[in-house]
Protein backbone atom coordinates (compact mmCIF):
# COMPACT_ATOMS: atom_id res chain seq x y z
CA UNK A 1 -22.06 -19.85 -16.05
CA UNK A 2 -20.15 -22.63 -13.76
CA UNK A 3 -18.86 -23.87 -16.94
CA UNK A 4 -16.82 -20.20 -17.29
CA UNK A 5 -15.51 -20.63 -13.95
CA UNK A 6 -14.46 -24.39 -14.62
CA UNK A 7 -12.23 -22.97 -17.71
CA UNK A 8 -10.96 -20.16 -15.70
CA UNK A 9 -9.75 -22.05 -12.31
CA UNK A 10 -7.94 -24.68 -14.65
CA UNK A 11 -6.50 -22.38 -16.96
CA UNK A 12 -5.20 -20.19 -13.59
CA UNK A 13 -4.13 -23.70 -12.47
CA UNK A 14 -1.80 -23.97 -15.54
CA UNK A 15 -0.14 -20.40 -15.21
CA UNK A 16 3.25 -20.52 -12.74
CA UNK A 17 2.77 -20.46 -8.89
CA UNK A 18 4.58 -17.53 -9.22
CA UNK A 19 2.43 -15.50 -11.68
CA UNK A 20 -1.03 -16.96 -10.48
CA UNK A 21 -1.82 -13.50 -8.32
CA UNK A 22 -0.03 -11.39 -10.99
CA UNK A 23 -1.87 -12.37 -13.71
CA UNK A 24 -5.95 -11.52 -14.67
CA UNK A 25 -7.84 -14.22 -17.10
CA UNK A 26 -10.27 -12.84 -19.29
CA UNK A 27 -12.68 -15.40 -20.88
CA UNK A 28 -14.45 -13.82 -24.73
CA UNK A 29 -17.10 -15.98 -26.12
CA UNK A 30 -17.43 -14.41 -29.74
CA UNK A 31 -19.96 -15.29 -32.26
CA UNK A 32 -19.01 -14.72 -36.24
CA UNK A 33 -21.85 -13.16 -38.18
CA UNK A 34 -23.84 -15.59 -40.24
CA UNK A 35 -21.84 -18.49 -37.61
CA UNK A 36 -23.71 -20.25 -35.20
CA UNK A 37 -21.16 -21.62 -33.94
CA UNK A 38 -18.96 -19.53 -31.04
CA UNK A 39 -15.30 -19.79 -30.20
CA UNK A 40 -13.79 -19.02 -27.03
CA UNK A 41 -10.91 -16.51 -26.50
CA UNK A 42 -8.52 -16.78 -23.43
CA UNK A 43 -6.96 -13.62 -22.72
CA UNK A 44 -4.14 -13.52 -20.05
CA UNK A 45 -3.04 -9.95 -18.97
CA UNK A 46 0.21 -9.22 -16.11
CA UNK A 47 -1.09 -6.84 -13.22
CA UNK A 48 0.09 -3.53 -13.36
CA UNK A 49 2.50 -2.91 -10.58
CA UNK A 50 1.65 0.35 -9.35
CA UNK A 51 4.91 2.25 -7.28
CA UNK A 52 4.42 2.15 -3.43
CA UNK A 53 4.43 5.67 -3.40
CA UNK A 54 1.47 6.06 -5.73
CA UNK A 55 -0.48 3.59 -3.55
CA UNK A 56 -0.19 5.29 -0.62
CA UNK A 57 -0.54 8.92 -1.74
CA UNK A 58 -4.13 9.02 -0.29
CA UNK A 59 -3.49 7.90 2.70
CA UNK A 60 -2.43 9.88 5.99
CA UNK A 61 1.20 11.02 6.00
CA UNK A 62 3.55 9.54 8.52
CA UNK A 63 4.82 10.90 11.72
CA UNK A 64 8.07 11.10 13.22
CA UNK A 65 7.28 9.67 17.05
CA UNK A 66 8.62 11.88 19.30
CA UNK A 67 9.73 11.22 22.75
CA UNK A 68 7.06 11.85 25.25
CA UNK A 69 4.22 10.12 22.05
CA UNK A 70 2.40 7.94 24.06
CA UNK A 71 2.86 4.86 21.73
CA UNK A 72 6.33 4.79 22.79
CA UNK A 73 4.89 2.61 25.56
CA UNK A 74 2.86 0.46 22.76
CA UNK A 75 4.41 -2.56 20.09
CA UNK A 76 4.09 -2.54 16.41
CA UNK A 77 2.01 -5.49 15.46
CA UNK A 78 3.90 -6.40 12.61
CA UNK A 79 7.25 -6.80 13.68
CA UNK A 80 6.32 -6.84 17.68
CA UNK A 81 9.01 -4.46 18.35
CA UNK A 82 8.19 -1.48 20.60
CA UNK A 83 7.49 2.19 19.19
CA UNK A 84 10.76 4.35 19.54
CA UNK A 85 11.00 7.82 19.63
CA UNK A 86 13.09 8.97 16.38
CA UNK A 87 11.34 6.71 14.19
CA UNK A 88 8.37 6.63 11.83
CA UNK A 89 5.08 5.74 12.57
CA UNK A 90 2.32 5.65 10.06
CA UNK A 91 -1.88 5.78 10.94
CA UNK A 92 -4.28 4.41 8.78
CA UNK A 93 -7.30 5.38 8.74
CA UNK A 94 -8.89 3.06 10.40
CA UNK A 95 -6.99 4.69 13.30
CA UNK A 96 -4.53 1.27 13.88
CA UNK A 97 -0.87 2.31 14.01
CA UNK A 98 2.27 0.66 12.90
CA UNK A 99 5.79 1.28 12.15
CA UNK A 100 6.53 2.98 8.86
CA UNK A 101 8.34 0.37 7.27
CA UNK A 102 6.44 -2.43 8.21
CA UNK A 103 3.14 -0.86 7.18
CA UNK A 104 4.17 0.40 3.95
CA UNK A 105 5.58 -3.39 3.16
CA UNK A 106 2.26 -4.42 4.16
CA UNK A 107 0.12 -2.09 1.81
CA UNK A 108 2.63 -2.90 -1.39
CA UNK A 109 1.11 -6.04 -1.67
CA UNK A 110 -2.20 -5.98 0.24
CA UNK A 111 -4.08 -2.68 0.58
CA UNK A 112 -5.82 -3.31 3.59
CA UNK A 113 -5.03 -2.79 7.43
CA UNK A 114 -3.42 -6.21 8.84
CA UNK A 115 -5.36 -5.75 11.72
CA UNK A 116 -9.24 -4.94 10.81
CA UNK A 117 -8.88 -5.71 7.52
CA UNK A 118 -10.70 -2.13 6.17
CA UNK A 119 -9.37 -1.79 2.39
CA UNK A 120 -7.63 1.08 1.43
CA UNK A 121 -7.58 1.13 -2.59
C-alpha cells in the first residue's frame, strides 16, 4: 500500500503549485481478463468549486449588530478591527463570532472556524 502513496505524492508533486489543492488523484489498478499482468491508471479530476452561498446555506444567518450588542465592545479576530454597530456579524456554531466578510472569506476556502477549528461541511 506505501507503494500507492509513493505514486500519488510524486505525481501531486508534478501537478502546478497552483492546482495541487484543486486537483484529486485517483490511482486504478485494473487487471484484463485472461492477463496477469495489471496496469495502472492515473486519473486527475479539478475540485468542484461550490458558490459561497451554497456553502454556507446551513449555517446560522448573519446579524446586523446593533448599537447597544454587547460585542461592540469585542474585536473580530480576523481582521482585529472592533465590532461596529451597522455592520454584519456572523456566529458559527461553535458559538465564535466574526465579522461577516471576514468569516465568509474564511469558510470559501476552509470550512472550519479559524479559531477552534470545528468543521462545518
Amino acid at each position: 500500500m506505501d507503494i500507492f502513496f509513493e505514486i500519488l505524492n510524486t505525481i501531486k508533486q508534478q501537478l502546478p503549485v497552483s492546482k495541487r489543492d484543486k486537483c484529486f488523484v485517483v490511482l486504478e489498478l485494473v487487471n484484463q481478463e485472461n492477463n496477469p499482468d495489471y496496469s495502472l491508471n492515473v486519473h486527475i479530476y479539478e475540485k468542484e468549486k461550490i458558490p459561497l452561498r451554497k456553502k454556507l446555506e446551513h449555517l446560522p444567518p448573519y446579524q446586523l449588530i446593533r448599537p447597544n450588542d454587547p460585542i461592540c465592545s469585542e474585536t473580530c479576530t480576523i481582521c482585529q478591527d472592533s465590532f461596529n454597530y451597522g455592520i454584519y456579524k456572523r456566529e458559527l456554531p461553535c458559538k465564535h463570532t466574526f465579522h461577516k466578510r471576514c468569516i465568509d472569506k474564511w469558510l470559501d476556502t476552509n470550512m472550519s472556524c479559524p479559531l477552534c477549528k470545528q468543521s462545518f461541511s
